[in-house]
N, C-alpha and C. Protein backbone atom coordinates (compact mmCIF):
# COMPACT_ATOMS: atom_id res chain seq x y z
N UNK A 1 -3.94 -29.45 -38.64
CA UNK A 1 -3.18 -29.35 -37.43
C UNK A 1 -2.78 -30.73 -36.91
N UNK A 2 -3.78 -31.38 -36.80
CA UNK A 2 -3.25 -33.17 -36.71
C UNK A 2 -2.16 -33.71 -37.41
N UNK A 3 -2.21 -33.44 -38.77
CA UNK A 3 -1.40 -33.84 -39.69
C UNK A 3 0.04 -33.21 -38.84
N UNK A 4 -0.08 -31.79 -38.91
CA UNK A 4 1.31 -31.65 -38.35
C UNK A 4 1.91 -32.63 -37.26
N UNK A 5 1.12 -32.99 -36.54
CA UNK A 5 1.62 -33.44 -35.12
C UNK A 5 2.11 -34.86 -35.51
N UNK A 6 1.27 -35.69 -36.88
CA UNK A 6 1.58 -36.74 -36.67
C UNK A 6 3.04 -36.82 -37.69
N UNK A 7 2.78 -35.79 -38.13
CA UNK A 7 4.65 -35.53 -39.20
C UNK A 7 5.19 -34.81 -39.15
N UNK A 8 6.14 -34.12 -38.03
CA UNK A 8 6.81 -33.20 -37.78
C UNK A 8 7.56 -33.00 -39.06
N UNK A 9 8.11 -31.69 -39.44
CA UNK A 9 8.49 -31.43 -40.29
C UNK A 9 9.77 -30.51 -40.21
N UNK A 10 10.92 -30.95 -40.79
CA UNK A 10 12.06 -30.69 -40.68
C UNK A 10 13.19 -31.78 -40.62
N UNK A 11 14.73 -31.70 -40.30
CA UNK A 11 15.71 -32.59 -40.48
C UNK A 11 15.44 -33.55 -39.49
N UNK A 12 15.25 -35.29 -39.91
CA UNK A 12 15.34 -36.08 -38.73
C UNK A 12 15.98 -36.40 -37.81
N UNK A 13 17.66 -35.62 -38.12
CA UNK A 13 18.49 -35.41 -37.09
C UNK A 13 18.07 -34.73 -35.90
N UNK A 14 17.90 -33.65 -36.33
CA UNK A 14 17.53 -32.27 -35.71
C UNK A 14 16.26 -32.90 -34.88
N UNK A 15 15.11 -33.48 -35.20
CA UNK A 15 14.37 -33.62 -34.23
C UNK A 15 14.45 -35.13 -33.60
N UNK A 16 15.19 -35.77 -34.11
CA UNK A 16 15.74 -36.70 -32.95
C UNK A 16 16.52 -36.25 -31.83
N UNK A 17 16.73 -35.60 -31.78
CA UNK A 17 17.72 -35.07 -30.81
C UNK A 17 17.12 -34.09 -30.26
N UNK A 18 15.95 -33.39 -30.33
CA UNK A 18 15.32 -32.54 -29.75
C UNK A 18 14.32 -33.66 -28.77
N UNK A 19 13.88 -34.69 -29.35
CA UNK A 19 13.21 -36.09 -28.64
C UNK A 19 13.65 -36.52 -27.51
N UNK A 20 15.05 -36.69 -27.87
CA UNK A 20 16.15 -37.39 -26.58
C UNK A 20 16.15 -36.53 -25.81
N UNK A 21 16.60 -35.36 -25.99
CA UNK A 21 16.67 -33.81 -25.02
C UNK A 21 15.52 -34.22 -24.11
N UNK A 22 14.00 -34.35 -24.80
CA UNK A 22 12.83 -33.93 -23.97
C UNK A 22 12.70 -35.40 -23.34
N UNK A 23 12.81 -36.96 -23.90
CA UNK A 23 13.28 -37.99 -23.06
C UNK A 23 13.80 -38.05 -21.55
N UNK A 24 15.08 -37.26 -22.18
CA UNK A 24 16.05 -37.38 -20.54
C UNK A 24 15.90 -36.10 -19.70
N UNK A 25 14.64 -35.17 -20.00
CA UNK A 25 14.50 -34.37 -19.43
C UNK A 25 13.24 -34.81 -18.24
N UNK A 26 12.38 -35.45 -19.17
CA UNK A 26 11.20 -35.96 -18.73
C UNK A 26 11.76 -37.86 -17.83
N UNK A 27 12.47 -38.17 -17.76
CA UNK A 27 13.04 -39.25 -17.23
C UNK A 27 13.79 -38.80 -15.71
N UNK A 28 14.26 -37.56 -16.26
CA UNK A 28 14.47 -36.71 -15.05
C UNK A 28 13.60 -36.03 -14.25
N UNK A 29 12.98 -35.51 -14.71
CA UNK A 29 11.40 -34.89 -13.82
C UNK A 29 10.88 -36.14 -13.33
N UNK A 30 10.68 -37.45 -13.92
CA UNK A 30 10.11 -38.59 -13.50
C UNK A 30 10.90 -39.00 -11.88
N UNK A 31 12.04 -39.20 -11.96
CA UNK A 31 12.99 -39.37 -11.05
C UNK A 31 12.75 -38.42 -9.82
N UNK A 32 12.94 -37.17 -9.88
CA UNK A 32 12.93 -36.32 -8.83
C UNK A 32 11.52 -35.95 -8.21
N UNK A 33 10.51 -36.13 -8.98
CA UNK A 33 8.91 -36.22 -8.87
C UNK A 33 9.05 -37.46 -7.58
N UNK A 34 9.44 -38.88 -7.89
CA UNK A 34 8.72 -39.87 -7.31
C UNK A 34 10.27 -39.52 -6.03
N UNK A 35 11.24 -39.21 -6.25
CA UNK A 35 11.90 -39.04 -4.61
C UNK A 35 11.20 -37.68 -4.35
N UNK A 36 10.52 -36.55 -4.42
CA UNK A 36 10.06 -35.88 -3.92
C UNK A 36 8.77 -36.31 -3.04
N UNK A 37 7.63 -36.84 -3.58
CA UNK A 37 6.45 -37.89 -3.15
C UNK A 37 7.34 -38.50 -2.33
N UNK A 38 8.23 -39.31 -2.38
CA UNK A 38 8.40 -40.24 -1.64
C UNK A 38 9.36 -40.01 -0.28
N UNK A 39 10.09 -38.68 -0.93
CA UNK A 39 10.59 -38.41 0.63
C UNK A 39 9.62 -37.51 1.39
N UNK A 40 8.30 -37.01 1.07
CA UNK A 40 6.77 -36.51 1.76
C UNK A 40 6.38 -37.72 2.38
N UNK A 41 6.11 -38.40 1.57
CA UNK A 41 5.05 -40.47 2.65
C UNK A 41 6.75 -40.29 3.56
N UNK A 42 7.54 -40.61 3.47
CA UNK A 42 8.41 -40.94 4.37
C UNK A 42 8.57 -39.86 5.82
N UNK A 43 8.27 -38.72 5.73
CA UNK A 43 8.07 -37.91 6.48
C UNK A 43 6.77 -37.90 7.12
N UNK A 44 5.29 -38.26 6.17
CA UNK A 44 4.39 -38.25 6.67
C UNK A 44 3.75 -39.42 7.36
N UNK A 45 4.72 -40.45 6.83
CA UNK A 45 4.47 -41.77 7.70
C UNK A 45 5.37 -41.31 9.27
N UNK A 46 6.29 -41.00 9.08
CA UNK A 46 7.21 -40.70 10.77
C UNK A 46 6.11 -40.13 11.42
N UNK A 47 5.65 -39.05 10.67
CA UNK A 47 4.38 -37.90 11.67
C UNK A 47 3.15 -38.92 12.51
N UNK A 48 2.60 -39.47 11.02
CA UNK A 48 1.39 -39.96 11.61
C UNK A 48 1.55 -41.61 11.97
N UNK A 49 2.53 -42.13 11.66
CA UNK A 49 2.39 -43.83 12.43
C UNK A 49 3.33 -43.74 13.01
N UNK A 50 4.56 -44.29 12.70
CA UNK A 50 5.53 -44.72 13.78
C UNK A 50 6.79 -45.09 12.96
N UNK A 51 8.22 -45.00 13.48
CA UNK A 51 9.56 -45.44 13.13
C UNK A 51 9.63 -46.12 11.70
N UNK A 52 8.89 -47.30 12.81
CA UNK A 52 8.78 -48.85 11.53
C UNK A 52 8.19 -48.55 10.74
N UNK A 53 7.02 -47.83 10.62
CA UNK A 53 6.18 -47.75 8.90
C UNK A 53 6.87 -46.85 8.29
N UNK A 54 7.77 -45.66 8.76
CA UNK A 54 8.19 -44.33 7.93
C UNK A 54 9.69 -45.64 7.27
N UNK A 55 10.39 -46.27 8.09
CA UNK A 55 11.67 -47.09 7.34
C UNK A 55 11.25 -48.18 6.50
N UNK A 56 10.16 -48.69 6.74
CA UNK A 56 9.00 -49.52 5.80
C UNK A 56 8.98 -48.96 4.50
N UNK A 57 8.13 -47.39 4.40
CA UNK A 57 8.07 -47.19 3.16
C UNK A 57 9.31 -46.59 2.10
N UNK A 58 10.35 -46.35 3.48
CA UNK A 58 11.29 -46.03 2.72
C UNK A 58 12.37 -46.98 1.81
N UNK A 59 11.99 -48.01 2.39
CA UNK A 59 12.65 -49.28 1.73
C UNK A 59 12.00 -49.26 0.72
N UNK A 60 10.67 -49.34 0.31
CA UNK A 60 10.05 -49.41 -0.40
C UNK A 60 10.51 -48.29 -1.74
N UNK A 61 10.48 -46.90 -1.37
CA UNK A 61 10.93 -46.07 -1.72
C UNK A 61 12.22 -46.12 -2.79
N UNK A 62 13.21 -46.64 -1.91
CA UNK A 62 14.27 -47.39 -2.26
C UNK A 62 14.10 -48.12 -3.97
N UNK A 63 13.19 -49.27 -3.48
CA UNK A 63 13.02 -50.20 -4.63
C UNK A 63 12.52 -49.50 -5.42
N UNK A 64 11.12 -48.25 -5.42
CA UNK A 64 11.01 -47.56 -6.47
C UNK A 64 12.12 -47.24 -7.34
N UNK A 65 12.97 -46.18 -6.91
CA UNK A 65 13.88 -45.52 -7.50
C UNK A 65 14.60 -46.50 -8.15
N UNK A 66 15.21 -47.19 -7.49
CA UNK A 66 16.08 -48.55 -8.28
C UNK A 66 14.82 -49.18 -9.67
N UNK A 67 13.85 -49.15 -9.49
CA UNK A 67 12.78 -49.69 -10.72
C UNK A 67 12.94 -49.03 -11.49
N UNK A 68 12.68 -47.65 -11.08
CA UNK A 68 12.82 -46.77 -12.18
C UNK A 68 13.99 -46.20 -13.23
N UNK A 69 15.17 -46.52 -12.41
CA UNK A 69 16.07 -46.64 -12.86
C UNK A 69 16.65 -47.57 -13.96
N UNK A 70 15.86 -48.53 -13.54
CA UNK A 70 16.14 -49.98 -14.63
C UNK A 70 15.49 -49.93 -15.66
N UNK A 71 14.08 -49.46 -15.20
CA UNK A 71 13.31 -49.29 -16.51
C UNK A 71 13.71 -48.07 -17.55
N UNK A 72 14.22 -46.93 -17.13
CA UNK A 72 15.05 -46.09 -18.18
C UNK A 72 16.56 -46.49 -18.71
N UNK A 73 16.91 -47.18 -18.06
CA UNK A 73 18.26 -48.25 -18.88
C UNK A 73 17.54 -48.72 -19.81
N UNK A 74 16.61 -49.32 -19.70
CA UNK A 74 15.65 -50.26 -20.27
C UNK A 74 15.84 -49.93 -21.71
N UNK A 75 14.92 -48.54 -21.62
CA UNK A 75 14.52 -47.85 -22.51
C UNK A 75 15.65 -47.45 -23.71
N UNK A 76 16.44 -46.71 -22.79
CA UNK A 76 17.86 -46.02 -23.36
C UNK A 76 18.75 -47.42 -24.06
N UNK A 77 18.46 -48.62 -24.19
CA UNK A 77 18.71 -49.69 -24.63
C UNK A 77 18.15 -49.92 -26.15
N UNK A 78 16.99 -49.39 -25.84
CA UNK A 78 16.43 -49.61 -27.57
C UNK A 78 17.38 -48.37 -28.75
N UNK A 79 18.03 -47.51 -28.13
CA UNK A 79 18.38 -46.93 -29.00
C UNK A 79 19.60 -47.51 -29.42
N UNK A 80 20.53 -48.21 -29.21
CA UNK A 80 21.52 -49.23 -29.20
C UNK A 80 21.36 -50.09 -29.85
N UNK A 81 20.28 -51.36 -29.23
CA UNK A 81 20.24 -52.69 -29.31
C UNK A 81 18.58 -52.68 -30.16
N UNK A 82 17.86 -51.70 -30.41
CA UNK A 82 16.92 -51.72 -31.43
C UNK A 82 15.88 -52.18 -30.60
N UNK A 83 14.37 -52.10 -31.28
CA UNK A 83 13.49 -53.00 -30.60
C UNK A 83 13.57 -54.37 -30.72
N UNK A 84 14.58 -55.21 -31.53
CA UNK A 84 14.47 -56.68 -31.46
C UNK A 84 14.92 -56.78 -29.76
N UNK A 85 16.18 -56.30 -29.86
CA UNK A 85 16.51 -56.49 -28.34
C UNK A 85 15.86 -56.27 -27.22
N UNK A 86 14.83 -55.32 -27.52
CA UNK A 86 13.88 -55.01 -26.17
C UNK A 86 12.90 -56.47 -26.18
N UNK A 87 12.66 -57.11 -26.98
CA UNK A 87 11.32 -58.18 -27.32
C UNK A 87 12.12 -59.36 -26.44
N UNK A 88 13.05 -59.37 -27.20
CA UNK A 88 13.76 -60.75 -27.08
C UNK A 88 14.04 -60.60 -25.39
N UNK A 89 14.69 -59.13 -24.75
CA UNK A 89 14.92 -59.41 -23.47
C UNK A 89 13.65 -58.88 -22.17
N UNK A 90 12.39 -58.88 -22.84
CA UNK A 90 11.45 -58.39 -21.87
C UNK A 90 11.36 -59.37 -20.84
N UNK A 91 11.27 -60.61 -20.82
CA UNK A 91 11.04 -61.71 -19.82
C UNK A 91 12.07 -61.16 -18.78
N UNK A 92 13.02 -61.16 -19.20
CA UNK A 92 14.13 -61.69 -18.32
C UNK A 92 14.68 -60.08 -17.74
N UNK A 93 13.66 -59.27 -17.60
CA UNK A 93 14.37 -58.15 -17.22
C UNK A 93 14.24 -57.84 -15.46
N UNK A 94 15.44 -57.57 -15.26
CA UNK A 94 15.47 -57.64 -13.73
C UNK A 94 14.80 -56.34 -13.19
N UNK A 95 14.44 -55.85 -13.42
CA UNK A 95 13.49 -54.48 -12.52
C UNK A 95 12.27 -55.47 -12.24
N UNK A 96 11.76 -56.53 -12.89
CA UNK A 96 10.54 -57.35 -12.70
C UNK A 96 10.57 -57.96 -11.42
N UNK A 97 11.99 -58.06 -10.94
CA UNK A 97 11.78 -58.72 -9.73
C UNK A 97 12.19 -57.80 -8.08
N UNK A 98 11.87 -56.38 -8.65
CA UNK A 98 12.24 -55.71 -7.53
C UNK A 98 10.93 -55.99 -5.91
N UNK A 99 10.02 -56.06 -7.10
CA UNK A 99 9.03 -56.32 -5.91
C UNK A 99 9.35 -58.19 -5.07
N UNK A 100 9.72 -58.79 -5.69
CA UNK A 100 10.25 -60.02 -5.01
C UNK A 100 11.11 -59.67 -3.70
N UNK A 101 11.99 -58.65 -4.88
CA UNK A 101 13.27 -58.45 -3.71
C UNK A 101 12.56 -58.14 -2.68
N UNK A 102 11.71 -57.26 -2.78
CA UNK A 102 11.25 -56.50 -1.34
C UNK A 102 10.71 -57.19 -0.10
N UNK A 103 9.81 -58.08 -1.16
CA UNK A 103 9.06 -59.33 -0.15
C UNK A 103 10.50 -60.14 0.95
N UNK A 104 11.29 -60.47 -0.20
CA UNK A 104 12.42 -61.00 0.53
C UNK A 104 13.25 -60.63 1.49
N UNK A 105 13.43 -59.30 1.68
CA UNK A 105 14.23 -58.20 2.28
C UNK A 105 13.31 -58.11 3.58
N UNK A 106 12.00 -58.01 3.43
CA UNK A 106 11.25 -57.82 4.37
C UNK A 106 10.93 -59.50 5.43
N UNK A 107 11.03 -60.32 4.66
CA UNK A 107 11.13 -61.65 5.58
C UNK A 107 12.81 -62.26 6.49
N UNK A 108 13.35 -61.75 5.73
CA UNK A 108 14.55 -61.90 6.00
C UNK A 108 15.14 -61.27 7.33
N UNK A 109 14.57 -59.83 6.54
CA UNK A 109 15.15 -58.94 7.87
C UNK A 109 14.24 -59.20 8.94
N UNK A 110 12.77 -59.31 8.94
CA UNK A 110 11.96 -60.12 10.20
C UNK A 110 12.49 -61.21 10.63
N UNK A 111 12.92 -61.94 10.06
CA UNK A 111 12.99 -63.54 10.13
C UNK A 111 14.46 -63.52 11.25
N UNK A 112 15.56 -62.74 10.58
CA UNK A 112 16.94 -63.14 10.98
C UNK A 112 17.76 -61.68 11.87
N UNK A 113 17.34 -60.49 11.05
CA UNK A 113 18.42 -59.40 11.39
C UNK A 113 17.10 -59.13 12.58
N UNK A 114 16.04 -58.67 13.26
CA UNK A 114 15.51 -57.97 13.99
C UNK A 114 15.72 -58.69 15.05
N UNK A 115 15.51 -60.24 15.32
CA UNK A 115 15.39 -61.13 16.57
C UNK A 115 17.09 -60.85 16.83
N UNK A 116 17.94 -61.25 16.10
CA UNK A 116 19.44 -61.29 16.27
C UNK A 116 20.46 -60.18 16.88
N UNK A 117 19.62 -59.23 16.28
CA UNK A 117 20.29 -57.96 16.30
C UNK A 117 19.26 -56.85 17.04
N UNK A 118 18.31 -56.76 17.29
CA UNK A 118 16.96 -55.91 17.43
C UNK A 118 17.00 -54.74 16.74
N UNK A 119 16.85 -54.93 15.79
CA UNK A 119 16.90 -53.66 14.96
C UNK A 119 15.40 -53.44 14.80
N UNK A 120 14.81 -52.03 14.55
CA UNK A 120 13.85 -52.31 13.62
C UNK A 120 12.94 -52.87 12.97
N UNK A 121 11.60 -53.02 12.85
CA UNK A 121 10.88 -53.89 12.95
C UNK A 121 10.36 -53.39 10.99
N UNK A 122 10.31 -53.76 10.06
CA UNK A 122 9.62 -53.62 8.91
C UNK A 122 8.65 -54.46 8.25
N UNK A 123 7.71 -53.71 7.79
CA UNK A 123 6.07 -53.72 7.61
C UNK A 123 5.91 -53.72 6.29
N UNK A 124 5.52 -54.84 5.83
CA UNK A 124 5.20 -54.85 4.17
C UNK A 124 4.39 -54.35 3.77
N UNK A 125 3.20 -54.10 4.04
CA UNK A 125 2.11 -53.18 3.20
C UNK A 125 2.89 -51.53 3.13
N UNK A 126 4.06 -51.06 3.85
CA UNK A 126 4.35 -49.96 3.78
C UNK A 126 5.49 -49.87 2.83
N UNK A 127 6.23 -51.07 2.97
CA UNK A 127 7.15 -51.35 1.82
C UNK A 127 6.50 -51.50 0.20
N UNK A 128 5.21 -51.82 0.01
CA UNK A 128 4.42 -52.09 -0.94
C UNK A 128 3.97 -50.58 -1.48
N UNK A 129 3.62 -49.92 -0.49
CA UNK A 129 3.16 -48.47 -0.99
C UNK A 129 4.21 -47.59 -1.23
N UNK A 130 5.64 -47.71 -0.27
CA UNK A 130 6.57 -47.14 -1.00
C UNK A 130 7.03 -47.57 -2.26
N UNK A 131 6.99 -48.49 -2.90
CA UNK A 131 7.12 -49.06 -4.04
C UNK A 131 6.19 -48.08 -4.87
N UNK A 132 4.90 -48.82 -4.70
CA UNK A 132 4.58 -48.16 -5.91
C UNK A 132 4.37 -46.33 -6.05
N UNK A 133 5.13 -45.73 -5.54
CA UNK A 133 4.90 -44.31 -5.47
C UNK A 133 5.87 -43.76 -6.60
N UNK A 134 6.35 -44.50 -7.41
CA UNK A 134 6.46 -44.30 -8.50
C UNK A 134 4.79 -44.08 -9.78
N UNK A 135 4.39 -44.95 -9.76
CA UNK A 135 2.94 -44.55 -9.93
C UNK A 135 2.62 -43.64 -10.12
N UNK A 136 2.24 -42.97 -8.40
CA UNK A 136 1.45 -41.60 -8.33
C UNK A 136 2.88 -40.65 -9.33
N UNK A 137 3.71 -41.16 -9.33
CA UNK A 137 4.67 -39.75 -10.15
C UNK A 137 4.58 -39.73 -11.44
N UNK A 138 3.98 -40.97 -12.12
CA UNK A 138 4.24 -40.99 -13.37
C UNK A 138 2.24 -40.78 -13.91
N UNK A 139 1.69 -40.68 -12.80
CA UNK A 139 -0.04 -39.81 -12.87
C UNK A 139 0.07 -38.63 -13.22
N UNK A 140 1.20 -38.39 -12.15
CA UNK A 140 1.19 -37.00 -12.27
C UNK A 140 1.39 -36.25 -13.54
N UNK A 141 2.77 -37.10 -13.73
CA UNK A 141 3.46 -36.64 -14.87
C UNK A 141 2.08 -36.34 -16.23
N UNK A 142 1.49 -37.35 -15.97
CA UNK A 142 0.41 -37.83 -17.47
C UNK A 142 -0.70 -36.88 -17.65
N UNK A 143 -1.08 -36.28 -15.99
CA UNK A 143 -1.74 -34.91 -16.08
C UNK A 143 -0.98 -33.94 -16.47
N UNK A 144 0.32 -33.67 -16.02
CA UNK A 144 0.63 -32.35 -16.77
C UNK A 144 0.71 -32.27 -18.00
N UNK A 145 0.64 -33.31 -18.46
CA UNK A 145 0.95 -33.57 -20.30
C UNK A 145 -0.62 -33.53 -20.74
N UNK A 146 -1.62 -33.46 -20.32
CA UNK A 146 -2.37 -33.70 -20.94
C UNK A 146 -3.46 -31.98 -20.53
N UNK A 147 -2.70 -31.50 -19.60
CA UNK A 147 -3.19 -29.94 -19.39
C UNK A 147 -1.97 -29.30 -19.94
């Protein structure tokens, strides 16, 4: 039974393409999983703290989705450009610096748009947890695969 699993058997067309199917299916469940979680914390931050932490994590939120997004370009790249191209461009891949962005977005907009303008006040540890709530989606994901 192992054996089967580790050599599927049949045309390599045919189950490449049954791969990609379950890829961009599961890239998609990934996607709508972590805006589902994440539009819950965004609702459950409004309930239980306040304005600023629910637009906090939603920024955060934000940068998830955009990560995740980059990182399945990412991916969908090796089928193109091969794994040399994934090696050669891992350094320099910009989803690495979403969490920068955030830090930045969050000093900035303290620093310049809130005093200037009074907007809104945003909270980095909430921007930090909306971030990573990609995470809890891709836990999730790893339990259902494994029940």
């Amino acid at each position: 039974m192992l054996r089967e699993l580790r050599h599927p058997n049949g045309d390599p067309k045919v189950l490449a393409a049954q791969s990609m199917k379950e890829y961009i299916k599961l890239k998609n469940k990934l996607q709508l999983l972590t805006l589902g979680i994440g539009g819950f914390g965004v609702i459950s931050t409004y309930v239980s703290y306040s304005p600023e932490v629910a637009a906090s994590y939603g920024v955060g939120l934000l940068g998830s989705l955009a990560y995740l997004r980059m990182l399945g370009n990412s991916v969908d790249s090796i089928q193109t450009q091969g794994a040399s191209g994934l090696v050669k461009g891992g350094v320099g891949q910009p989803r690495l610096l979403i969490p920068v962005v955030l830090v930045m977005i969050y000093n900035r907009w303290n620093g310049i748009v809130v005093p200037e303008y009074g907007l809104i006040h945003l909270e980095l540890i909430p921007m930090l947890v909306g971030f990573f709530t990609y995470k809890i989606s891709a836990f999730i994901q790893a339990i259902e695969d494994v029940l």
